[in-house]
PDB file of N, CA and C in Angstrom:
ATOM      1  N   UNK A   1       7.465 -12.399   4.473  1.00  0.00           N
ATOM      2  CA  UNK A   1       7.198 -12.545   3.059  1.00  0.00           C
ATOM      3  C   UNK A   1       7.927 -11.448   2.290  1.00  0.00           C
ATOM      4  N   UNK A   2       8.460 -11.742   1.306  1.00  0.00           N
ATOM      5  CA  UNK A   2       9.128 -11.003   0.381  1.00  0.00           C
ATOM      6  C   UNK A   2       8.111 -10.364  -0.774  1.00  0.00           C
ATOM      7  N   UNK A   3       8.391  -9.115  -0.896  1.00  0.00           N
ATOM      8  CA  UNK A   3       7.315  -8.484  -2.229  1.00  0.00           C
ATOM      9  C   UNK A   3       8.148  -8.323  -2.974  1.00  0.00           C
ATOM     10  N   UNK A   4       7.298  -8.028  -4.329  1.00  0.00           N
ATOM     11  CA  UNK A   4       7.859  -7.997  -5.460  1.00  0.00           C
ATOM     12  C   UNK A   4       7.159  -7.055  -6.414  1.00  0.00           C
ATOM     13  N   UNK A   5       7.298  -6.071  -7.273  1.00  0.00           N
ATOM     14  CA  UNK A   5       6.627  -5.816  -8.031  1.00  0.00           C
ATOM     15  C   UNK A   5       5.260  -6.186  -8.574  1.00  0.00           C
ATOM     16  N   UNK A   6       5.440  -7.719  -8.500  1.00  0.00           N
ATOM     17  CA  UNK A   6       4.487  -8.193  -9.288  1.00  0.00           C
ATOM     18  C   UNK A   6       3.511  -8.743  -7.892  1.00  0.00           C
ATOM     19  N   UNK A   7       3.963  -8.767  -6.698  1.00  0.00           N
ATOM     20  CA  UNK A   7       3.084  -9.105  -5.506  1.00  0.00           C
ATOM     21  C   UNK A   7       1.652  -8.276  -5.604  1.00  0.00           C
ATOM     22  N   UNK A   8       0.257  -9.358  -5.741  1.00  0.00           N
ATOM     23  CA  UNK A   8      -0.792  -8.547  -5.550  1.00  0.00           C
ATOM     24  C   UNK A   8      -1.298  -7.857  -4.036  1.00  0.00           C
ATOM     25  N   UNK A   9      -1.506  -7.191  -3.834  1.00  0.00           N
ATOM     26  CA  UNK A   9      -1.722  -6.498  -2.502  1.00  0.00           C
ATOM     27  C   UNK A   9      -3.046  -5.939  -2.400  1.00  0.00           C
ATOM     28  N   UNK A  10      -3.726  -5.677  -1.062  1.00  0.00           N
ATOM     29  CA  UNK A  10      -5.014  -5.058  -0.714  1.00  0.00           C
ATOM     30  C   UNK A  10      -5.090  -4.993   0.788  1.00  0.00           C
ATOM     31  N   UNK A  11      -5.513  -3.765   1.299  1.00  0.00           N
ATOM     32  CA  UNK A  11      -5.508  -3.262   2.461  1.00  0.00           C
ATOM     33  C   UNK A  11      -6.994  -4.695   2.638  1.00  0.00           C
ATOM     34  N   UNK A  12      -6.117  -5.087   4.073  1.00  0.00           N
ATOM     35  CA  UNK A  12      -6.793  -6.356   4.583  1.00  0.00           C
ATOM     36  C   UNK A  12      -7.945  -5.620   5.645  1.00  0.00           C
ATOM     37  N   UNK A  13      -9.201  -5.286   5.154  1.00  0.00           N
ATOM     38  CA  UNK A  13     -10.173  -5.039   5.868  1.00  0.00           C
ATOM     39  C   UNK A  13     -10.220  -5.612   7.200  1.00  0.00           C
ATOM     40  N   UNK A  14     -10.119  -6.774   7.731  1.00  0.00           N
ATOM     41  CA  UNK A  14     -10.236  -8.171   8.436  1.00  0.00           C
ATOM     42  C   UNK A  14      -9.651  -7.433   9.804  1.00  0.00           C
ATOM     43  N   UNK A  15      -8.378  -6.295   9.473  1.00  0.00           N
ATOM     44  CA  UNK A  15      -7.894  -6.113  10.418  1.00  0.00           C
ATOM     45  C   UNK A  15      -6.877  -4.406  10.718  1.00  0.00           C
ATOM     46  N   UNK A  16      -7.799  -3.710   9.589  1.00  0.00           N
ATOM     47  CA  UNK A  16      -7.446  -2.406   9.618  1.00  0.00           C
ATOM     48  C   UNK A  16      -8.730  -1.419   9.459  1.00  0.00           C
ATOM     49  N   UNK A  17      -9.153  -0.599   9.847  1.00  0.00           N
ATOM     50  CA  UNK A  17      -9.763   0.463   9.354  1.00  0.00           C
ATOM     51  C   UNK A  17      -9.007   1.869   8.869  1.00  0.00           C
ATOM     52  N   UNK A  18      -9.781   2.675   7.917  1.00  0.00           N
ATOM     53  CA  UNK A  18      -9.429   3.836   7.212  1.00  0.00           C
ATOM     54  C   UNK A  18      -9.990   4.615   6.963  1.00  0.00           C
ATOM     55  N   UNK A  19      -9.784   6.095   6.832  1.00  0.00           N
ATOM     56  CA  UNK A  19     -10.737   6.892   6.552  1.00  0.00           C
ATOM     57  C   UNK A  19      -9.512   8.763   6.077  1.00  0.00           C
ATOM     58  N   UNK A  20     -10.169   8.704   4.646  1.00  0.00           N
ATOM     59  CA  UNK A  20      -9.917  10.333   4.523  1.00  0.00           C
ATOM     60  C   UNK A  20      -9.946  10.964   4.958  1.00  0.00           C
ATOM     61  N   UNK A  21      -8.975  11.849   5.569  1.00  0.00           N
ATOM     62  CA  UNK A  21      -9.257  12.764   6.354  1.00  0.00           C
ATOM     63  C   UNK A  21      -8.483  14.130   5.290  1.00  0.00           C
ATOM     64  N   UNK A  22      -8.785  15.320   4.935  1.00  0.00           N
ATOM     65  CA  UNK A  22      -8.261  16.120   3.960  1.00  0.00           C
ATOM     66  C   UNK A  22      -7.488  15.006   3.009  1.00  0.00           C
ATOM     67  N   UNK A  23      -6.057  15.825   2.585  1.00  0.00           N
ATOM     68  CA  UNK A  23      -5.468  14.941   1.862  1.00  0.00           C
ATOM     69  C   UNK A  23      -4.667  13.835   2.056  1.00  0.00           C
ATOM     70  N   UNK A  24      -5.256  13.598   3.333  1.00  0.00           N
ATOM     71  CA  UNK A  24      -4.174  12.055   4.105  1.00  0.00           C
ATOM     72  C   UNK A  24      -5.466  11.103   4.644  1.00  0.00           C
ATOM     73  N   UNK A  25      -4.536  10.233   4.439  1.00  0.00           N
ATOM     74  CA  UNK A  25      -5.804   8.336   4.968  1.00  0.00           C
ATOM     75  C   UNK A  25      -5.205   8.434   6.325  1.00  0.00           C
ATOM     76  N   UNK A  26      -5.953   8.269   7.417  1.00  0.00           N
ATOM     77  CA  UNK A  26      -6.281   7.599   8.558  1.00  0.00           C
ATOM     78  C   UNK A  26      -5.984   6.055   8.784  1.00  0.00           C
ATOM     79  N   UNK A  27      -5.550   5.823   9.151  1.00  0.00           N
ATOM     80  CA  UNK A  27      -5.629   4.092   9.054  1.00  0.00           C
ATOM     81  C   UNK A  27      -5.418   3.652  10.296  1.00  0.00           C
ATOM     82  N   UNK A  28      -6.288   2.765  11.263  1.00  0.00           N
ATOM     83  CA  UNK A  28      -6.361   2.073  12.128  1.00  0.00           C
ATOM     84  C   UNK A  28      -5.159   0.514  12.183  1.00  0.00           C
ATOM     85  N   UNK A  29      -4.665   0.110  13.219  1.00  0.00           N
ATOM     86  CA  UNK A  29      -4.292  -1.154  12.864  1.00  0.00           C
ATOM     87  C   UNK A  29      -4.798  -1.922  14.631  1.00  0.00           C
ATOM     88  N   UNK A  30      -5.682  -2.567  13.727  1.00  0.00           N
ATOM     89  CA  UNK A  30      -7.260  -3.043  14.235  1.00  0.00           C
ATOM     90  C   UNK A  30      -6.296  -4.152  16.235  1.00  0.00           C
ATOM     91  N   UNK A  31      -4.916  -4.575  15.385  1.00  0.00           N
ATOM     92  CA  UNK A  31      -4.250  -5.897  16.348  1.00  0.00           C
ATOM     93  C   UNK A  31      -3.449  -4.856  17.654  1.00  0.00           C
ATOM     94  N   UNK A  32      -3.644  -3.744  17.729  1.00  0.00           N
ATOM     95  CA  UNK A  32      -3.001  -2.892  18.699  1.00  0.00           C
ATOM     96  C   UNK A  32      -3.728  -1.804  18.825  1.00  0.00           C
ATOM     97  N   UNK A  33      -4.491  -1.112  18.440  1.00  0.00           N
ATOM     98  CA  UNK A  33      -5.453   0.264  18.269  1.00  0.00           C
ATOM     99  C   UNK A  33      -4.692   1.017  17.975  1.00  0.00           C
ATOM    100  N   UNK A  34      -3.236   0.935  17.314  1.00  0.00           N
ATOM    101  CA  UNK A  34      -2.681   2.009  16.708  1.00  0.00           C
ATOM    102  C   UNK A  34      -2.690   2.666  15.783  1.00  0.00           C
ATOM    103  N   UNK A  35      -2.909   4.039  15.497  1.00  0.00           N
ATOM    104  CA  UNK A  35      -3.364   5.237  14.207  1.00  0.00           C
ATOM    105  C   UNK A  35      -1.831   5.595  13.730  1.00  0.00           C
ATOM    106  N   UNK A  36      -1.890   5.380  12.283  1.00  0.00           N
ATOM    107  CA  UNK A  36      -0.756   6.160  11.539  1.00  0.00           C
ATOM    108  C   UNK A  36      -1.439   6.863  10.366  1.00  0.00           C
ATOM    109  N   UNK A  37      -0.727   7.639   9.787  1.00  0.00           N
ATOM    110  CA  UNK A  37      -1.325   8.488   8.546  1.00  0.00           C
ATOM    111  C   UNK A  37      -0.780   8.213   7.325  1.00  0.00           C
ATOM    112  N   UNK A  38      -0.851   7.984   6.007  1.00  0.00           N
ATOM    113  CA  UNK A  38      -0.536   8.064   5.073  1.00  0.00           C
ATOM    114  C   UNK A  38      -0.782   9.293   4.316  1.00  0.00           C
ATOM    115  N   UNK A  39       0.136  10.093   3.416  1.00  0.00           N
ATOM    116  CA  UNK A  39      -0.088  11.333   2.854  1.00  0.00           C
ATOM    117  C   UNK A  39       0.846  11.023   1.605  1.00  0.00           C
ATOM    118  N   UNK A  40       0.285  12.475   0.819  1.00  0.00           N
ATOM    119  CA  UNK A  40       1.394  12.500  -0.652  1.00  0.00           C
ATOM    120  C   UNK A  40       0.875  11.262  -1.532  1.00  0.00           C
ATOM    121  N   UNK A  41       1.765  10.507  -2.192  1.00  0.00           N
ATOM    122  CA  UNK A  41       1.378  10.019  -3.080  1.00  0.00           C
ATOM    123  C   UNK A  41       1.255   8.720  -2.968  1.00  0.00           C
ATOM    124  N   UNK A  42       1.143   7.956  -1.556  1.00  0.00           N
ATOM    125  CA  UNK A  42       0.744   7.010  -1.412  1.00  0.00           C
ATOM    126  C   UNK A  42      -0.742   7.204  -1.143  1.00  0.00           C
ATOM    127  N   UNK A  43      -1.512   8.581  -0.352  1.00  0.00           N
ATOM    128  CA  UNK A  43      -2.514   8.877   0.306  1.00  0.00           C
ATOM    129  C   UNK A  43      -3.211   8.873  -1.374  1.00  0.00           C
ATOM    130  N   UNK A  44      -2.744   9.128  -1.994  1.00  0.00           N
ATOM    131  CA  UNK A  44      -3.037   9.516  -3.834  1.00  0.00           C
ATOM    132  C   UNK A  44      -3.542   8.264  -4.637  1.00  0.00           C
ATOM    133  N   UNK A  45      -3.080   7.215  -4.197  1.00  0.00           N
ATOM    134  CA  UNK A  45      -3.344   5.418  -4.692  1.00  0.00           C
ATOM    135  C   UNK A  45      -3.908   5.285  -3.493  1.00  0.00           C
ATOM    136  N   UNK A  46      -4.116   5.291  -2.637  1.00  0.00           N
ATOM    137  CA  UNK A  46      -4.792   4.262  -1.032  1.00  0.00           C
ATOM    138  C   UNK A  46      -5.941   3.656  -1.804  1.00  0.00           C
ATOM    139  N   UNK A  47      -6.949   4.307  -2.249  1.00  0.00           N
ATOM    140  CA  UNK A  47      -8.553   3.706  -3.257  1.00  0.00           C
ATOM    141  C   UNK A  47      -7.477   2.104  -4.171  1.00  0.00           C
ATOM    142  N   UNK A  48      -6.767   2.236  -4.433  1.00  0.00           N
ATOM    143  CA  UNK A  48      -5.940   1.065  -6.112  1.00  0.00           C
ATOM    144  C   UNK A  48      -6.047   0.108  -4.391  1.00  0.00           C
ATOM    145  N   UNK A  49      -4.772   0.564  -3.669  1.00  0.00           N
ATOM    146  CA  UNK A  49      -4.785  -0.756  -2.131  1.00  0.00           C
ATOM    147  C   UNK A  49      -6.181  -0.799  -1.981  1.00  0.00           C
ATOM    148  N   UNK A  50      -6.714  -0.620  -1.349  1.00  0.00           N
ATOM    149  CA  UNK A  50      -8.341  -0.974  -0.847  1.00  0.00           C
ATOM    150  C   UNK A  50      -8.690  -1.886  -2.200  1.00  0.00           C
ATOM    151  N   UNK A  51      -8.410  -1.586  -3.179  1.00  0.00           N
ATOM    152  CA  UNK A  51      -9.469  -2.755  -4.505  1.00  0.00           C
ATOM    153  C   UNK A  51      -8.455  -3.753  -4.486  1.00  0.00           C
ATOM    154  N   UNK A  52      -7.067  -3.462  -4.650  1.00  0.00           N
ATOM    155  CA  UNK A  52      -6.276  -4.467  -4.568  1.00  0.00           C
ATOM    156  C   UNK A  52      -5.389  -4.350  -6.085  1.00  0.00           C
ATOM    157  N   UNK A  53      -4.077  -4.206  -5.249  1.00  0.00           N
ATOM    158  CA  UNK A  53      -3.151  -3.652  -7.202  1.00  0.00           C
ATOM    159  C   UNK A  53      -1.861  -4.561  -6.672  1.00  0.00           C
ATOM    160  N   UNK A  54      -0.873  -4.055  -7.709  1.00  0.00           N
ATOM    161  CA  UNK A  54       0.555  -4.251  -7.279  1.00  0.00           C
ATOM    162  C   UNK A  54       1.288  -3.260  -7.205  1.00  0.00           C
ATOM    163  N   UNK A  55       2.446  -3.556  -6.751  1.00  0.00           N
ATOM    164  CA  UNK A  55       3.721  -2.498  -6.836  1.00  0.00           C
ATOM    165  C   UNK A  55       3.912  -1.655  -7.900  1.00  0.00           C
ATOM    166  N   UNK A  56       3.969  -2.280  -9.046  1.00  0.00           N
ATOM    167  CA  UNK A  56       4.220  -1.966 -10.373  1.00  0.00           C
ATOM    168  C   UNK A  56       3.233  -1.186 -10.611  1.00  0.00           C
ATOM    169  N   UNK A  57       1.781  -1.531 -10.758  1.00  0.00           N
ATOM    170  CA  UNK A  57       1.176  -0.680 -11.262  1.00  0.00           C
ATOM    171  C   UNK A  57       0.801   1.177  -9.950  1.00  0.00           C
ATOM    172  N   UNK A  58       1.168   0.687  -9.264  1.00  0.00           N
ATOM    173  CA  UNK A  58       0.870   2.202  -8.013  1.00  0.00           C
ATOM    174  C   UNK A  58       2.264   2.635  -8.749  1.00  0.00           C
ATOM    175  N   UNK A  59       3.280   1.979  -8.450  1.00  0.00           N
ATOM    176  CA  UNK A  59       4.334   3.421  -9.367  1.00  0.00           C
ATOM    177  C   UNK A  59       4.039   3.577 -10.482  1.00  0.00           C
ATOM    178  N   UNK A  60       3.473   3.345 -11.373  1.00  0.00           N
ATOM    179  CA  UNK A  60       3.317   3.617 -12.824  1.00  0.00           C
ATOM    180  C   UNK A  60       2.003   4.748 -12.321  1.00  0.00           C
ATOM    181  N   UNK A  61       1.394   4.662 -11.947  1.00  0.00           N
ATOM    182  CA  UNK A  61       0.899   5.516 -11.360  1.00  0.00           C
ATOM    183  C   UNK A  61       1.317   6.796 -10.353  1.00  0.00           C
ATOM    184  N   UNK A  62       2.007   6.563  -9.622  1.00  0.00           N
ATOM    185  CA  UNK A  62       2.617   7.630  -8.828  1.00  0.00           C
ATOM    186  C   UNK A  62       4.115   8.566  -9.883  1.00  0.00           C
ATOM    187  N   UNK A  63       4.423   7.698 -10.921  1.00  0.00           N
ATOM    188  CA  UNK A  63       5.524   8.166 -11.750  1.00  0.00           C
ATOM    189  C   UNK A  63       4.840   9.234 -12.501  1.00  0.00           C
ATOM    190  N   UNK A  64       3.438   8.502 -13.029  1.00  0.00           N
ATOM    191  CA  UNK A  64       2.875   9.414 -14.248  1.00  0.00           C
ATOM    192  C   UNK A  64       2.271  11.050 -13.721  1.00  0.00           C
ATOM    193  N   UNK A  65       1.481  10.534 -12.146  1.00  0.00           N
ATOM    194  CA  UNK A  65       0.968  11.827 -11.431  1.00  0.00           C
ATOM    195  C   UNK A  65       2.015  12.803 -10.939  1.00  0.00           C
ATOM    196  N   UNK A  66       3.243  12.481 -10.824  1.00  0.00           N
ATOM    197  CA  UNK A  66       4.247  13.364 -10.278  1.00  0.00           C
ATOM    198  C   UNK A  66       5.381  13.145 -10.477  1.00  0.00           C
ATOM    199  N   UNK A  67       5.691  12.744 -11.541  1.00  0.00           N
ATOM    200  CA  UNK A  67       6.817  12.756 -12.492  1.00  0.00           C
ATOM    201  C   UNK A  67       8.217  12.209 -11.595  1.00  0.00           C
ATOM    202  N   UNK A  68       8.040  11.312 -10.535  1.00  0.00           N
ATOM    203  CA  UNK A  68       8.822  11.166  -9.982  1.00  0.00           C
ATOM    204  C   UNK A  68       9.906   9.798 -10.748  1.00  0.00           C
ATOM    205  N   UNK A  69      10.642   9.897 -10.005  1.00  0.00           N
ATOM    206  CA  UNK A  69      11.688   8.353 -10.584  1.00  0.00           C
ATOM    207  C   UNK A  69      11.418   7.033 -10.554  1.00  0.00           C
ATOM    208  N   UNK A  70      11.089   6.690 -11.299  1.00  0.00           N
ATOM    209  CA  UNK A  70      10.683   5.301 -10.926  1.00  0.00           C
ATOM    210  C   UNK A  70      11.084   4.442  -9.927  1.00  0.00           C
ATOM    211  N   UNK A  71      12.199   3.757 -10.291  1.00  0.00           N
ATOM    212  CA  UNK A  71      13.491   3.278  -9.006  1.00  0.00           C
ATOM    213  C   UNK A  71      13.387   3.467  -8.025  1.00  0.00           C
ATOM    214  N   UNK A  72      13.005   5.124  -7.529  1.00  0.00           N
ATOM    215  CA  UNK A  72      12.859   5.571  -6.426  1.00  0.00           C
ATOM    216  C   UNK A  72      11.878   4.995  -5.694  1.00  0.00           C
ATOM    217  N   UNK A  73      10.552   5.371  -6.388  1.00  0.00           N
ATOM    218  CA  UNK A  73       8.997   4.970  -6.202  1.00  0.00           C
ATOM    219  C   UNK A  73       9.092   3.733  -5.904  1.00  0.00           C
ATOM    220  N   UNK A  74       9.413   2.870  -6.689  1.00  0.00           N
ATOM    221  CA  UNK A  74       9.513   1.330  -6.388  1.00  0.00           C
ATOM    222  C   UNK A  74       9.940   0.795  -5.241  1.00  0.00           C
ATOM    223  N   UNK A  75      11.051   1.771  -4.931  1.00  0.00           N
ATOM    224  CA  UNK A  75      12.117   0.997  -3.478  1.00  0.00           C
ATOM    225  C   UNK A  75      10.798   1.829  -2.403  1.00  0.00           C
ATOM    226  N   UNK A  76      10.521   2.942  -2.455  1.00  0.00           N
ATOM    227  CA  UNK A  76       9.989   3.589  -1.586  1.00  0.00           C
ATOM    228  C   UNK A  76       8.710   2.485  -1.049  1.00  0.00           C
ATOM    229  N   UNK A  77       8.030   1.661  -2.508  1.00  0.00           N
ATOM    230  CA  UNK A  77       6.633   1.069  -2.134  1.00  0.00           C
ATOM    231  C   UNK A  77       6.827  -0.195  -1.311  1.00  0.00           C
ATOM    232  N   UNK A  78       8.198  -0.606  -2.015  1.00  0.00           N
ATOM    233  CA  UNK A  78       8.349  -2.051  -1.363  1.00  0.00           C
ATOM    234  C   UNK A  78       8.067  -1.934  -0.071  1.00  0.00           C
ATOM    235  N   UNK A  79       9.326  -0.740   0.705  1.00  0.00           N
ATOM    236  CA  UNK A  79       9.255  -0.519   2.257  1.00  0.00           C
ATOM    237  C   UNK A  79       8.318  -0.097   2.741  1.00  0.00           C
ATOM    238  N   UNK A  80       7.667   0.536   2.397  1.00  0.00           N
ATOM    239  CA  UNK A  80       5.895   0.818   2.970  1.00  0.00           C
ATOM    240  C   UNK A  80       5.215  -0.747   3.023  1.00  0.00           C
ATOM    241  N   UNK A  81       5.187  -1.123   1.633  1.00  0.00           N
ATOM    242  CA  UNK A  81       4.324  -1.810   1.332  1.00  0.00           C
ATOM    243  C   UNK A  81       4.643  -3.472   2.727  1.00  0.00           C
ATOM    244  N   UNK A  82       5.962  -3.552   2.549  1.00  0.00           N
ATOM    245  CA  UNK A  82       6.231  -4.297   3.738  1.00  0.00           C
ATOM    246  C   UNK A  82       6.172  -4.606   4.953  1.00  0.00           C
ATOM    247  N   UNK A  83       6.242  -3.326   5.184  1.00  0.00           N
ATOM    248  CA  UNK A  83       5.010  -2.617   6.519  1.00  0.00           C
ATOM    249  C   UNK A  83       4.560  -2.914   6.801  1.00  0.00           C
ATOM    250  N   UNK A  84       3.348  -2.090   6.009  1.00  0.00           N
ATOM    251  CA  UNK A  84       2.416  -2.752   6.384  1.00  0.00           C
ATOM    252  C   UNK A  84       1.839  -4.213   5.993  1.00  0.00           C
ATOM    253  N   UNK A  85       2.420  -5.185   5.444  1.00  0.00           N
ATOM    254  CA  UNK A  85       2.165  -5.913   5.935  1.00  0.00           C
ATOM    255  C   UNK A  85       2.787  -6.924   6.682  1.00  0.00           C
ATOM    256  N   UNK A  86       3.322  -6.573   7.292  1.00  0.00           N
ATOM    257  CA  UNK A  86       4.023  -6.973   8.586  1.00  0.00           C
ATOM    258  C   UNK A  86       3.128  -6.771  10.135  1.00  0.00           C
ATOM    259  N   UNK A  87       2.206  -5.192   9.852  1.00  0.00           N
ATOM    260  CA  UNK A  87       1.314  -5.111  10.639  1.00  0.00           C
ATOM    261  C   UNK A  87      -0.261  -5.271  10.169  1.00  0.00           C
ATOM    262  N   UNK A  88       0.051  -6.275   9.279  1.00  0.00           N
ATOM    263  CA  UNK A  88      -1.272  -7.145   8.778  1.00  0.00           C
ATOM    264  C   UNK A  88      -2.181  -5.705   8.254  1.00  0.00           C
ATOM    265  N   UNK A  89      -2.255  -4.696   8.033  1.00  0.00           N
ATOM    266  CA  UNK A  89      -2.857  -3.794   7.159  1.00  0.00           C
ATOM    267  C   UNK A  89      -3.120  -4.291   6.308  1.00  0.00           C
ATOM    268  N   UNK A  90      -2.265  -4.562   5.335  1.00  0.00           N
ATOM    269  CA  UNK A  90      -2.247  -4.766   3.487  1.00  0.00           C
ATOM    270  C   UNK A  90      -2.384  -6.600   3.564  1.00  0.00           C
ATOM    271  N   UNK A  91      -2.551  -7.106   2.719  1.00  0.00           N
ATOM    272  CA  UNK A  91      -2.760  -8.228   2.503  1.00  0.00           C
ATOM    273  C   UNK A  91      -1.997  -8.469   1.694  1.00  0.00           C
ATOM    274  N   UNK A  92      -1.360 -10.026   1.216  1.00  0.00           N
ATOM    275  CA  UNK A  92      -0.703 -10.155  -0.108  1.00  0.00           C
ATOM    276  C   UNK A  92      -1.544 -11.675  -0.621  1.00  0.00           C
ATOM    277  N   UNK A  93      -1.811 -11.073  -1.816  1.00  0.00           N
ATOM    278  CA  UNK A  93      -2.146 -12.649  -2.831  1.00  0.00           C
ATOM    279  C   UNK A  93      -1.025 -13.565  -2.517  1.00  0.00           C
ATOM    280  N   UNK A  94      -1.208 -15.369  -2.517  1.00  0.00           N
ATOM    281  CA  UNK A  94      -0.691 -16.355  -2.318  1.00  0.00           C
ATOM    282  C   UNK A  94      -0.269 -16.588  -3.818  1.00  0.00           C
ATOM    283  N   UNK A  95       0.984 -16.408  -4.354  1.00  0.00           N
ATOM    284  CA  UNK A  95       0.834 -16.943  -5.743  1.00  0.00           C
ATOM    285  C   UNK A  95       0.791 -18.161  -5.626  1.00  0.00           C
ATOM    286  N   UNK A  96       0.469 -19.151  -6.620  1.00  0.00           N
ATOM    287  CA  UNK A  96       0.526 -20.132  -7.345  1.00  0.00           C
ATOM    288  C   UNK A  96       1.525 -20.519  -7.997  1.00  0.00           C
ATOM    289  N   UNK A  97       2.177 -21.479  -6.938  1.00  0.00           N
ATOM    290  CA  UNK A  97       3.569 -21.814  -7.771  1.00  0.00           C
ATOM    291  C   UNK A  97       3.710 -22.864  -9.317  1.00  0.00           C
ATOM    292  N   UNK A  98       2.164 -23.774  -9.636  1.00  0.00           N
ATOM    293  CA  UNK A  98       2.490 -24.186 -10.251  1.00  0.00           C
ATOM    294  C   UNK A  98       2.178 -23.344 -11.824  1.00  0.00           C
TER     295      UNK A  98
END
């Protein structure tokens, strides 16, 4: 699946667990028992994934908290964001084509 800015997303409970640990998320991926960490300013939005956001709005968010480049942020989320869901972590809304 291809994301997009406007792709809605949410860490897919169904098949990940997570947990704060200082300033980095823990995250389980439930289909292998494998642990990776998220930190910085994705670890900074993880709460927006868990409720469920988009691309667009976590960089508008990660731009405003740390003044970073947008462009940057954006390309950076896609490839995360693709990631994980590739390893079924994140979830993506089905749009509605009509």
């Amino acid at each position: 699946m291809s994301i997009t800015e406007s792709t809605s997303l949410r860490v897919n409970a169904d098949s990940s667990r997570w947990r704060k640990v200082g300033e980095s998320i823990v995250v389980m991926d439930l289909s292998n028992s494998a642990y990776f960490s998220v930190d910085g300013s994705v670890a900074h939005v993880w709460a927006d994934l868990v409720g469920g956001t988009t691309i667009d709005s976590l960089a508008t968010k990660i731009v405003e908290e740390f003044d970073a480049d947008r462009d940057v942020v954006v390309t950076d989320l896609v490839v995360l964001c693709t990631e994980l869901l590739r390893r079924g972590v994140l979830a993506a809304a089905i749009e509605d084509p009509t």
